[in-house]
PDB file of N, CA and C in Angstrom:
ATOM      1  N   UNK A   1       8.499  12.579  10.416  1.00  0.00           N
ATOM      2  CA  UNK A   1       7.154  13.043  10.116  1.00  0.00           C
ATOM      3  C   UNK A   1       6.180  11.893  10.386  1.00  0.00           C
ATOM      4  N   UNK A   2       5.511  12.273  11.026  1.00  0.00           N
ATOM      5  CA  UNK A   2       4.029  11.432  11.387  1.00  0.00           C
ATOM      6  C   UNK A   2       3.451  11.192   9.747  1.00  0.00           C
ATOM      7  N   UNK A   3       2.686   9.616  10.265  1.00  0.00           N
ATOM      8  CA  UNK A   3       1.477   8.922   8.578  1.00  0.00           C
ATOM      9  C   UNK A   3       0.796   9.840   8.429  1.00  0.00           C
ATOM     10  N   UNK A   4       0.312  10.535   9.600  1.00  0.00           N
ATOM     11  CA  UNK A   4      -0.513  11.760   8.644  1.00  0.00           C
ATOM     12  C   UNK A   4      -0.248  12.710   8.335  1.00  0.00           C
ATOM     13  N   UNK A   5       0.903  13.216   8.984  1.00  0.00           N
ATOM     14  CA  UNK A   5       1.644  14.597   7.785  1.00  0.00           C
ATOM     15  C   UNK A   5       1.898  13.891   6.413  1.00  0.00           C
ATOM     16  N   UNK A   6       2.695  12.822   6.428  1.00  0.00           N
ATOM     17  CA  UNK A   6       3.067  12.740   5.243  1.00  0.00           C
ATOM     18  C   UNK A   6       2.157  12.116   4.292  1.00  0.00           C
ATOM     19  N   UNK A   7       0.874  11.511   4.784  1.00  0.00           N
ATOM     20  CA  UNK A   7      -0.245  11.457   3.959  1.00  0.00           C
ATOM     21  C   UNK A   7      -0.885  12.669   2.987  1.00  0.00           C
ATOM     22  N   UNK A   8      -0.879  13.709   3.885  1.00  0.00           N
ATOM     23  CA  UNK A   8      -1.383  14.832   3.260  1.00  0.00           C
ATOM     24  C   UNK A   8      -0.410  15.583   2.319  1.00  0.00           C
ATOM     25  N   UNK A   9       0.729  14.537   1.716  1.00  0.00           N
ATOM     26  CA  UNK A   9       1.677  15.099   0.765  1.00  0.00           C
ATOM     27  C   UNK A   9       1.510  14.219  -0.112  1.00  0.00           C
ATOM     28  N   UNK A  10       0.937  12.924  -0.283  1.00  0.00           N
ATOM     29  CA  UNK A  10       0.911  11.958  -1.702  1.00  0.00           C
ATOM     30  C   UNK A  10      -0.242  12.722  -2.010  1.00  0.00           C
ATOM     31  N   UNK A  11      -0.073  12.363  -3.567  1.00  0.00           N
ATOM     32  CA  UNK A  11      -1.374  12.711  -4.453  1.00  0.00           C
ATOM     33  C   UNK A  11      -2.827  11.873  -3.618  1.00  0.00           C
ATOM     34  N   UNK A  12      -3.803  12.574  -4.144  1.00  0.00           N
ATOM     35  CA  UNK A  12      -4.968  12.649  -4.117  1.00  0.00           C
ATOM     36  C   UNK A  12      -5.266  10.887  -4.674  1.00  0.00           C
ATOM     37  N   UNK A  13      -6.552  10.090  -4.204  1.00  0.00           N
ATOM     38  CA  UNK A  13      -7.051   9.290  -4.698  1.00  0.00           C
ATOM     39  C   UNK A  13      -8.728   9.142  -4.722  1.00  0.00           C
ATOM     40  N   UNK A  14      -8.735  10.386  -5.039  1.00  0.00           N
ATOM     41  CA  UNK A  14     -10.472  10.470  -4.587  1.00  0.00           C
ATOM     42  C   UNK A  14     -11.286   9.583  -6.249  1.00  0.00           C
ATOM     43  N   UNK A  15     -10.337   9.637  -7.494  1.00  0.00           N
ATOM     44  CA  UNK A  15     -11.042   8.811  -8.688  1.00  0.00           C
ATOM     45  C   UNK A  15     -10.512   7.549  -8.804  1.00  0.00           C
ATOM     46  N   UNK A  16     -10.686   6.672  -7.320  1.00  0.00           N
ATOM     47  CA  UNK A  16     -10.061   5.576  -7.371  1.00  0.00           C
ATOM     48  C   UNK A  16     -11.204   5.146  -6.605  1.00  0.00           C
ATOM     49  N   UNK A  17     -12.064   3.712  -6.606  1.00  0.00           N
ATOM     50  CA  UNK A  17     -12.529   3.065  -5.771  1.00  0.00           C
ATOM     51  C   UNK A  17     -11.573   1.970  -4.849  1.00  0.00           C
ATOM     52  N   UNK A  18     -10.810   1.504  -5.706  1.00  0.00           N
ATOM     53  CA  UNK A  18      -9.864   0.385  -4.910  1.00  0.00           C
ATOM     54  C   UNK A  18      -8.463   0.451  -5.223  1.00  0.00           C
ATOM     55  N   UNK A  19      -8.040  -0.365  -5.669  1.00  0.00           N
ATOM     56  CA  UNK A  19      -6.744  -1.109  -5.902  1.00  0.00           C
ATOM     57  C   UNK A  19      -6.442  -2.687  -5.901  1.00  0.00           C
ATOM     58  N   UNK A  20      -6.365  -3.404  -6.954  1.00  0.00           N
ATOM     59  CA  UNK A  20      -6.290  -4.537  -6.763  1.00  0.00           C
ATOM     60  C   UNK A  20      -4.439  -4.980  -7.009  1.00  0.00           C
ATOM     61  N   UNK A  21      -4.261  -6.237  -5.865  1.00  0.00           N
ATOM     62  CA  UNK A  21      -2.983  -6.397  -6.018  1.00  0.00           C
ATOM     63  C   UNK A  21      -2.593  -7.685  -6.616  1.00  0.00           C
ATOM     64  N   UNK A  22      -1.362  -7.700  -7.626  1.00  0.00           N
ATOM     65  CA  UNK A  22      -1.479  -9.046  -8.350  1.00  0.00           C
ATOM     66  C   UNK A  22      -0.484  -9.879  -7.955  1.00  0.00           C
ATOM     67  N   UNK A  23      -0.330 -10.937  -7.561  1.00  0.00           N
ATOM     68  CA  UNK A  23       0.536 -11.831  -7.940  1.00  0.00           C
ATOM     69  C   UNK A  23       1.124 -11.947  -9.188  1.00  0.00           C
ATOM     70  N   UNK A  24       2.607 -13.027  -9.293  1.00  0.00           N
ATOM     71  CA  UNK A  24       3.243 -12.637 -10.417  1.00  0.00           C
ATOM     72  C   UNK A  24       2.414 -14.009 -11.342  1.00  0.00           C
ATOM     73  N   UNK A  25       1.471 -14.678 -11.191  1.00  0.00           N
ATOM     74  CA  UNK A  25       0.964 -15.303 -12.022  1.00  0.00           C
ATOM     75  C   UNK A  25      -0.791 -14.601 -12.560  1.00  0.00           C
ATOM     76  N   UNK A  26      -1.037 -13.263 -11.973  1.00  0.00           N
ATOM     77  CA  UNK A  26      -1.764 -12.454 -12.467  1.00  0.00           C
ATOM     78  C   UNK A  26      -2.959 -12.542 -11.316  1.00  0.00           C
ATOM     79  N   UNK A  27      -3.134 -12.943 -10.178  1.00  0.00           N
ATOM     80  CA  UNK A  27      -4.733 -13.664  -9.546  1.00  0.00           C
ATOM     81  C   UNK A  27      -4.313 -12.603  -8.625  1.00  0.00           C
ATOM     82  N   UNK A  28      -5.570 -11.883  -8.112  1.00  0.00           N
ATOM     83  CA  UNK A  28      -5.263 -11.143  -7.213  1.00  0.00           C
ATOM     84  C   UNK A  28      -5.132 -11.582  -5.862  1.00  0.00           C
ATOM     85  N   UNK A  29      -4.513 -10.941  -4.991  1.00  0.00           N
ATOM     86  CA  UNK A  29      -4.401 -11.289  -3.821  1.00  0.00           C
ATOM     87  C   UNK A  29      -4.492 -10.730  -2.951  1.00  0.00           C
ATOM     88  N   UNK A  30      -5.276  -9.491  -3.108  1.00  0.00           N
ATOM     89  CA  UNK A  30      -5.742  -8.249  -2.394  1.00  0.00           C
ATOM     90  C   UNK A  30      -6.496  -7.360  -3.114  1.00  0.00           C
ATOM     91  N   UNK A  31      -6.962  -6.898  -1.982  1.00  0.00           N
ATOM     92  CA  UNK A  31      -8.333  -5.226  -2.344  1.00  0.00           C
ATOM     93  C   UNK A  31      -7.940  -4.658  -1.718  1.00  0.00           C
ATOM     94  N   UNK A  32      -7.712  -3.230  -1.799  1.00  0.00           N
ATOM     95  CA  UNK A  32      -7.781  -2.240  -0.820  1.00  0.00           C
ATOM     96  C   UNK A  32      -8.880  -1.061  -1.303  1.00  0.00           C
ATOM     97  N   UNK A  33      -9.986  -1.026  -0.884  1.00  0.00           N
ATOM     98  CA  UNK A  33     -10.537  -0.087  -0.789  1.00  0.00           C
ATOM     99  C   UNK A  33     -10.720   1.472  -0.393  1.00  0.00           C
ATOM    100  N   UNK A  34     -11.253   2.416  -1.143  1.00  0.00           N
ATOM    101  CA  UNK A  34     -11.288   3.401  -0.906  1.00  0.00           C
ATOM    102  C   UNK A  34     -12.228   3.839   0.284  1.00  0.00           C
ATOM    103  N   UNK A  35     -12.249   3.738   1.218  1.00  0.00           N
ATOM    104  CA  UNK A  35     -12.678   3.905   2.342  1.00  0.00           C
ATOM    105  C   UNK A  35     -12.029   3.855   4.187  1.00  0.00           C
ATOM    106  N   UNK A  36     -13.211   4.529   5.113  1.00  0.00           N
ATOM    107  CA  UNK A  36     -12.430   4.760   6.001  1.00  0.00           C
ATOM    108  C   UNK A  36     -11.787   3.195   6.675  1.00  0.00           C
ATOM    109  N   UNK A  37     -10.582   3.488   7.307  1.00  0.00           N
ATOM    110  CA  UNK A  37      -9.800   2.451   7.511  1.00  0.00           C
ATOM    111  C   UNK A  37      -8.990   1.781   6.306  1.00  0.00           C
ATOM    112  N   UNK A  38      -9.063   2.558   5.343  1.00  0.00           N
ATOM    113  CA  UNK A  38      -8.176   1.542   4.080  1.00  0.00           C
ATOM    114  C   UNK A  38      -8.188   3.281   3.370  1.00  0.00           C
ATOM    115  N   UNK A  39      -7.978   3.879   3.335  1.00  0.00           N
ATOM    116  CA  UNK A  39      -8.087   5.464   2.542  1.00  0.00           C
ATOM    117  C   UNK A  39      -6.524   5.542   2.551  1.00  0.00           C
ATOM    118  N   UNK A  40      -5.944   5.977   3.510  1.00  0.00           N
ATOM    119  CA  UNK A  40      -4.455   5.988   3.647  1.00  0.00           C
ATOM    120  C   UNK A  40      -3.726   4.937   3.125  1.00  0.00           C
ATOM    121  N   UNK A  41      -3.864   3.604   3.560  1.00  0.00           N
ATOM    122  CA  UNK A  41      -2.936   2.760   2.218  1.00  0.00           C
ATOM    123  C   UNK A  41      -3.648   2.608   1.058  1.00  0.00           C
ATOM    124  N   UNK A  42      -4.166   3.159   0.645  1.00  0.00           N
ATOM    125  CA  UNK A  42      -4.858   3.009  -0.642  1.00  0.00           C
ATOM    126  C   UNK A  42      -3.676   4.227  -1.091  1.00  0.00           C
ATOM    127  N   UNK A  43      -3.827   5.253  -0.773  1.00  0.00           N
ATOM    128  CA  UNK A  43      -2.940   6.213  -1.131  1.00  0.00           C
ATOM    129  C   UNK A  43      -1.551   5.985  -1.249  1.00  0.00           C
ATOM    130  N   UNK A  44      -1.038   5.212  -0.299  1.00  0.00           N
ATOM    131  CA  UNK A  44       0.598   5.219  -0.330  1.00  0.00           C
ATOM    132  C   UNK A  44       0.824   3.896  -1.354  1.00  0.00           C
ATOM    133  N   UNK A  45      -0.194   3.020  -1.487  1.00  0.00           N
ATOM    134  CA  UNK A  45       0.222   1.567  -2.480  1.00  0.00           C
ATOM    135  C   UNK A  45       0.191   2.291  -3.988  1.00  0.00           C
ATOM    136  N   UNK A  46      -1.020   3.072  -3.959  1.00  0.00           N
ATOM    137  CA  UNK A  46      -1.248   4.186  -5.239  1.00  0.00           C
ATOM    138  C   UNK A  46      -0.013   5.112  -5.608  1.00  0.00           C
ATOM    139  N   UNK A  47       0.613   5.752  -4.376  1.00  0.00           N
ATOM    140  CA  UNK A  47       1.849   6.344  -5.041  1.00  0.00           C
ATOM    141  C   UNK A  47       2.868   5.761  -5.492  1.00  0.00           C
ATOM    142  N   UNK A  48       3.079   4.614  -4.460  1.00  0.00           N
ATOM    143  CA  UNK A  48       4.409   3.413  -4.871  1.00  0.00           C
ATOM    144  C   UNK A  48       4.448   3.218  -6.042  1.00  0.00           C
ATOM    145  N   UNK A  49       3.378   2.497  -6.591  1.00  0.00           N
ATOM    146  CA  UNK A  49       2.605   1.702  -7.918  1.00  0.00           C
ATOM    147  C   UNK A  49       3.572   2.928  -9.065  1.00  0.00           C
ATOM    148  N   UNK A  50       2.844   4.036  -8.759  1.00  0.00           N
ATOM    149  CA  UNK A  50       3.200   5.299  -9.619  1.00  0.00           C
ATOM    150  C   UNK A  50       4.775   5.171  -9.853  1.00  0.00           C
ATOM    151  N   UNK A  51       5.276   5.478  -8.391  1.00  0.00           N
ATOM    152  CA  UNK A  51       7.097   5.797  -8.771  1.00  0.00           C
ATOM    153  C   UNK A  51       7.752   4.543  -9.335  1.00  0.00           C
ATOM    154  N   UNK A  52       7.073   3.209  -8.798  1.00  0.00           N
ATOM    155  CA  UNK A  52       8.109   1.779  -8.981  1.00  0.00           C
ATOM    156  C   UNK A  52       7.207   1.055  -9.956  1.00  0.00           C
ATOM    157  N   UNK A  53       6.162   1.542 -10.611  1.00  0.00           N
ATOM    158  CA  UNK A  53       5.635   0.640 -11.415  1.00  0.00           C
ATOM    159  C   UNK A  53       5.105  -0.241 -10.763  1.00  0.00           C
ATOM    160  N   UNK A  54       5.131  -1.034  -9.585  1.00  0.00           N
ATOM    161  CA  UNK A  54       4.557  -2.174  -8.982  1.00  0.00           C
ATOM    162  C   UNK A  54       4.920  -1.703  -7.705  1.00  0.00           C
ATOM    163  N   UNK A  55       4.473  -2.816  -6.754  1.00  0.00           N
ATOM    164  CA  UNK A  55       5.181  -2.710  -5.114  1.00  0.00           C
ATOM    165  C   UNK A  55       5.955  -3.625  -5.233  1.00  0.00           C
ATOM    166  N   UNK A  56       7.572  -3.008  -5.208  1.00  0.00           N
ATOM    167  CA  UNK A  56       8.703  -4.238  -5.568  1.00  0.00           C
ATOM    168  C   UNK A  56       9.362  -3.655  -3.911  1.00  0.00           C
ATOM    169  N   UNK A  57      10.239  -4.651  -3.439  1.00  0.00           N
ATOM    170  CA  UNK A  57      10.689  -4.872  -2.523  1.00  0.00           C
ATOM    171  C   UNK A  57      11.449  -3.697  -1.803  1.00  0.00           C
ATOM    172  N   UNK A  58      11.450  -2.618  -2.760  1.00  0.00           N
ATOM    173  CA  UNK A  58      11.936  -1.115  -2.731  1.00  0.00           C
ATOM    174  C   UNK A  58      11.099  -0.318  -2.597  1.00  0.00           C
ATOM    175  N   UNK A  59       9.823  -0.462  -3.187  1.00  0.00           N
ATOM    176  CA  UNK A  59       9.052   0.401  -2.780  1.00  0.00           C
ATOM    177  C   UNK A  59       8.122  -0.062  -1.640  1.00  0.00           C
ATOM    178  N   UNK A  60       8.432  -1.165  -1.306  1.00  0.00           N
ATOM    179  CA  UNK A  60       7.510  -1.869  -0.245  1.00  0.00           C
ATOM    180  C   UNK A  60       8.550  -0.896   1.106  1.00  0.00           C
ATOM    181  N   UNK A  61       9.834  -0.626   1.113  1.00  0.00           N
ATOM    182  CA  UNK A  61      10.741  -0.336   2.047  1.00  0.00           C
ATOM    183  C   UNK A  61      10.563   1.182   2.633  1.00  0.00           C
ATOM    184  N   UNK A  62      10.003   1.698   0.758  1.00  0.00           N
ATOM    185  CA  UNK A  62       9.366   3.440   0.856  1.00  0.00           C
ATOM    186  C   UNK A  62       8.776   3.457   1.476  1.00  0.00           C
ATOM    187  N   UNK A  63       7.652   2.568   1.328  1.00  0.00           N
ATOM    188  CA  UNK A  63       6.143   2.689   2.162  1.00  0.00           C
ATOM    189  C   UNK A  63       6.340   2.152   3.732  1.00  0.00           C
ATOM    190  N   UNK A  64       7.036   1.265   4.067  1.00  0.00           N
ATOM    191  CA  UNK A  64       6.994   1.489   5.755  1.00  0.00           C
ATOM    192  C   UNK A  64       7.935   2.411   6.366  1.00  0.00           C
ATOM    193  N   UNK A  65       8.714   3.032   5.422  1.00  0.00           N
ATOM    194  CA  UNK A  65       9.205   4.445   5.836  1.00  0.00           C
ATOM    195  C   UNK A  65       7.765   5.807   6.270  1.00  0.00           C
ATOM    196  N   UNK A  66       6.902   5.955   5.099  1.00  0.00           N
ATOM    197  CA  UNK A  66       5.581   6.151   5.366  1.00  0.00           C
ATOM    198  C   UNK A  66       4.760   6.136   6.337  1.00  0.00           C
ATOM    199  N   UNK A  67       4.534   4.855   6.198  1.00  0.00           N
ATOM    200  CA  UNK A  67       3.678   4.592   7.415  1.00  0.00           C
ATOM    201  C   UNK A  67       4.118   4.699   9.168  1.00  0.00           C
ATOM    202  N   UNK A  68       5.531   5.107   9.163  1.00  0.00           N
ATOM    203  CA  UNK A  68       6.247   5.921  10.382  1.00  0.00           C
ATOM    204  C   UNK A  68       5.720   4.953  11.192  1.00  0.00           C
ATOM    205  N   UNK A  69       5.038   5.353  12.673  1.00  0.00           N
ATOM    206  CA  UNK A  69       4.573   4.623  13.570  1.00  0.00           C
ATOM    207  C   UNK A  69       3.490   3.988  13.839  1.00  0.00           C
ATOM    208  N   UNK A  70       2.884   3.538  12.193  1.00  0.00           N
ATOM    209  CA  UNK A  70       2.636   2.399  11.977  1.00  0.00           C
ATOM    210  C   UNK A  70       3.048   1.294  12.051  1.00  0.00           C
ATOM    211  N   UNK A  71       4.506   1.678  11.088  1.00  0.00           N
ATOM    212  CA  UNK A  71       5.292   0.306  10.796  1.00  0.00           C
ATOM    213  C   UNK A  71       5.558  -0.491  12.433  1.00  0.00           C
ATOM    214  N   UNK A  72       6.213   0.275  13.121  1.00  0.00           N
ATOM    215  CA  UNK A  72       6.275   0.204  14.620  1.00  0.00           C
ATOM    216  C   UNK A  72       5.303  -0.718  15.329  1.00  0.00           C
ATOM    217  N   UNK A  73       4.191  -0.272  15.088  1.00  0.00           N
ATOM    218  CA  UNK A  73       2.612  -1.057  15.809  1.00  0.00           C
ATOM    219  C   UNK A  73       2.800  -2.471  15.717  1.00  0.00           C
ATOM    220  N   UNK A  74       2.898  -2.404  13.612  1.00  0.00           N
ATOM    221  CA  UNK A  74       2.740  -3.836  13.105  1.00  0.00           C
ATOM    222  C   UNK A  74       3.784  -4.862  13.486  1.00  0.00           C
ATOM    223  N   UNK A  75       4.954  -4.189  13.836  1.00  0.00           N
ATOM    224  CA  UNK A  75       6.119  -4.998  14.002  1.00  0.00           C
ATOM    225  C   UNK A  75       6.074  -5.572  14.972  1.00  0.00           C
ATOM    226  N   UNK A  76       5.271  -4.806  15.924  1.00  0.00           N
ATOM    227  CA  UNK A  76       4.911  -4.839  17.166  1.00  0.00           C
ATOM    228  C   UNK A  76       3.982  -6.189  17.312  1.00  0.00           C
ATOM    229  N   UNK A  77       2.870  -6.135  16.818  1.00  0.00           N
ATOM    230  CA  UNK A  77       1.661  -6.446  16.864  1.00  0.00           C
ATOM    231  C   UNK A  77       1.223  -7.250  15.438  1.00  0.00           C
ATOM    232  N   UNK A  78       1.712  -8.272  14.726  1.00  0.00           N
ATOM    233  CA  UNK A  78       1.781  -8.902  13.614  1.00  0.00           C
ATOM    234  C   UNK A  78       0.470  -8.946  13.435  1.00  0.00           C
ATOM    235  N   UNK A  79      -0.542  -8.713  12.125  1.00  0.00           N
ATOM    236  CA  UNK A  79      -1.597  -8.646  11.767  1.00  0.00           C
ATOM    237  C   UNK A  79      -2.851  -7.823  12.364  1.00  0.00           C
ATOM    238  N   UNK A  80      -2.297  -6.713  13.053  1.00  0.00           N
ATOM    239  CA  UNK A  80      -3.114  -5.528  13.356  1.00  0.00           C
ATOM    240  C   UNK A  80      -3.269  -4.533  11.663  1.00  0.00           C
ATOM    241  N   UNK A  81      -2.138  -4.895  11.636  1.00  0.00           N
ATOM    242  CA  UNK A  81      -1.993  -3.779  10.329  1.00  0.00           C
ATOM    243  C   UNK A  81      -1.435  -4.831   9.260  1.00  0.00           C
ATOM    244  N   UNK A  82      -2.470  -5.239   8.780  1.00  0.00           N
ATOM    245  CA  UNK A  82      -2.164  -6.146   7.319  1.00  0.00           C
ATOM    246  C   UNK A  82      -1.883  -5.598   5.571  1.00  0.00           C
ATOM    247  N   UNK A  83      -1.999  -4.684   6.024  1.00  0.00           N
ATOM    248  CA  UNK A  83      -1.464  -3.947   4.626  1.00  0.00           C
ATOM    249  C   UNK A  83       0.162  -3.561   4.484  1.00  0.00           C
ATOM    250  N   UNK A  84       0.589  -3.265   6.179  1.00  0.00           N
ATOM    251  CA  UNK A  84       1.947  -3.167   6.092  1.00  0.00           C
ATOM    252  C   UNK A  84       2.672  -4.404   6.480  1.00  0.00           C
ATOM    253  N   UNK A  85       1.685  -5.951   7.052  1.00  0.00           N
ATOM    254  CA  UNK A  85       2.453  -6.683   7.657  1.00  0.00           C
ATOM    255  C   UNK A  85       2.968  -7.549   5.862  1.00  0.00           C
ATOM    256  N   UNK A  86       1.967  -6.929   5.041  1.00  0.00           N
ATOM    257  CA  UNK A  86       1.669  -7.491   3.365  1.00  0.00           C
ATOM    258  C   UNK A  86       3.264  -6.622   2.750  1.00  0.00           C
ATOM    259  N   UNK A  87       3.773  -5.746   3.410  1.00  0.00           N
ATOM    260  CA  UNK A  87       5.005  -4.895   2.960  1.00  0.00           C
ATOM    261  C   UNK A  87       5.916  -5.820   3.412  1.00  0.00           C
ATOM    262  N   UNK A  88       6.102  -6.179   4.460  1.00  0.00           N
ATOM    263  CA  UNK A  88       7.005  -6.773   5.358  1.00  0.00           C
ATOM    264  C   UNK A  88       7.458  -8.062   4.606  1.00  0.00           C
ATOM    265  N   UNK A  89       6.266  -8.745   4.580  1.00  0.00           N
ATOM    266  CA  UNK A  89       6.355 -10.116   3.368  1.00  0.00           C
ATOM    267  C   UNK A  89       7.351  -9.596   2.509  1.00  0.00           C
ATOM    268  N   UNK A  90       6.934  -8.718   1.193  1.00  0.00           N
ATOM    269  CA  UNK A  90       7.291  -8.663  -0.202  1.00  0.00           C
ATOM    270  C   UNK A  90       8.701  -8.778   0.226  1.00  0.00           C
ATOM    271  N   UNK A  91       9.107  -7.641   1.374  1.00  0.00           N
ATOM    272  CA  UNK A  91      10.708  -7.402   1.528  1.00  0.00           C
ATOM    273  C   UNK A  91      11.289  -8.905   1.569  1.00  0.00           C
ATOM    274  N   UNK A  92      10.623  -9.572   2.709  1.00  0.00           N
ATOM    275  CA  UNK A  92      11.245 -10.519   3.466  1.00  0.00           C
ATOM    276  C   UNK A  92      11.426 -11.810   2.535  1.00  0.00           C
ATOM    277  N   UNK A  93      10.572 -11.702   1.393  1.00  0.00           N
ATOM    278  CA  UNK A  93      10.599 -12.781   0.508  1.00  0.00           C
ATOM    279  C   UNK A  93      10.825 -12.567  -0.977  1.00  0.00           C
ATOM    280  N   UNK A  94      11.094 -11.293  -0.779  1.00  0.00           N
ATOM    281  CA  UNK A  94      11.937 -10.599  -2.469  1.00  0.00           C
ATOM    282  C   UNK A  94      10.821 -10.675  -3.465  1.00  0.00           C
ATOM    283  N   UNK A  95       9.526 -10.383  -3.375  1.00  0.00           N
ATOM    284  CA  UNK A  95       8.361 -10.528  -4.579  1.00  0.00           C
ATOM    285  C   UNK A  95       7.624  -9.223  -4.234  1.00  0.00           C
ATOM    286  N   UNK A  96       7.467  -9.056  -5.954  1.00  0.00           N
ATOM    287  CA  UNK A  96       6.902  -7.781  -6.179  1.00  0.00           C
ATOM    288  C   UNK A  96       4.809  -8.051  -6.465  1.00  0.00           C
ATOM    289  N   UNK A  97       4.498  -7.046  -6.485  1.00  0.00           N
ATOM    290  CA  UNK A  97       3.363  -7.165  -6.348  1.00  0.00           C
ATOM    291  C   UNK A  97       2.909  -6.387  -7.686  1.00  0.00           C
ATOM    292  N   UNK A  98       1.658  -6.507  -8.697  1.00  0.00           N
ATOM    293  CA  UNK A  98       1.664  -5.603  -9.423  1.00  0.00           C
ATOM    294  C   UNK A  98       0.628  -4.738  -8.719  1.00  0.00           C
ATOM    295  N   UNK A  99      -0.069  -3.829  -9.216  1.00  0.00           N
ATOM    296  CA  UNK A  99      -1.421  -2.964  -8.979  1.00  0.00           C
ATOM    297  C   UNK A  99      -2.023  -2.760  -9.967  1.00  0.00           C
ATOM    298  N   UNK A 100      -3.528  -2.961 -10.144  1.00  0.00           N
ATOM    299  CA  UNK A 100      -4.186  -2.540 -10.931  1.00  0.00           C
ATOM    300  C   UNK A 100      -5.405  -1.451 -10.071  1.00  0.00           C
ATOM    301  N   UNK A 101      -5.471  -0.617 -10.923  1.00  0.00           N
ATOM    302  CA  UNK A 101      -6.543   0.459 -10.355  1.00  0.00           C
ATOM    303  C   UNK A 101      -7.360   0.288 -10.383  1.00  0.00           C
ATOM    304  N   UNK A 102      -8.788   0.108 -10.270  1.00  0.00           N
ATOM    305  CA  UNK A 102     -10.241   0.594 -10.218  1.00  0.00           C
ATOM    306  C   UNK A 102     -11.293   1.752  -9.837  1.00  0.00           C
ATOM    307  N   UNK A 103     -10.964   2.612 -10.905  1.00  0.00           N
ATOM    308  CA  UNK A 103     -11.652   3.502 -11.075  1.00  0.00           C
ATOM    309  C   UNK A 103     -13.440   4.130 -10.440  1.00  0.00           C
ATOM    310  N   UNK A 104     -12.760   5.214  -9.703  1.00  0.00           N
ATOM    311  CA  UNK A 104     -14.334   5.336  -9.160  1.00  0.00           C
ATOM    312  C   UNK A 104     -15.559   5.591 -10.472  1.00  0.00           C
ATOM    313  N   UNK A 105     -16.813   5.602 -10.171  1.00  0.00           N
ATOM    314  CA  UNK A 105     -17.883   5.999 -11.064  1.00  0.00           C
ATOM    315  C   UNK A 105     -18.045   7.401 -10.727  1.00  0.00           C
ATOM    316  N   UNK A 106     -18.215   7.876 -12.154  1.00  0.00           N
ATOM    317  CA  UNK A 106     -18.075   9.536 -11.744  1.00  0.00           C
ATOM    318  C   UNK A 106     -20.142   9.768 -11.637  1.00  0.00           C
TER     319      UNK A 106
END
């Protein structure tokens, strides 16, 4: 299945503005925003977060299953796609990531 079939099967993130990602000493080390060009991994880091509690090295493995021929590009093309080349890390270096949400303004 193509990123965007299977996009249109994770939950919804429309009451989310971002996502912040933590290191294990708490400082963030990423944003992903709710917007175009960051909408789709906002969604799949958002579902991970959900099933694994964090992005641990397992769910980092879910998500470039996900991202299908994405993952491909990035592997391809190191830092075109920094959200999955940021998956690739966690695996490659066994560290989990936490997530904290940020809530859109209603």
């Amino acid at each position: 299945m193509s990123f965007a079939e299977t996009l249109k099967t994770l939950p919804g993130v429309s009451h989310l503005s971002a996502l912040q990602l933590l290191d294990a000493t708490g400082e963030v080390v990423a944003t992903i925003e709710n917007k175009p060009g960051q909408a789709g991994s906002l969604a799949v880091y958002n579902h991970l977060a959900q099933l694994h509690g964090a992005i641990t090295p397992d769910a980092a493995k879910q998500a470039l299953d996900i991202y299908a021929e994405h993952t491909v590009d990035a592997r391809a093309n190191p830092g075109k796609h920094p959200n999955i080349d940021r998956l690739i890390a966690l695996i490659d270096n066994g560290q989990t990531l936490r997530v904290k949400q940020v809530f859109a303004q209603p």
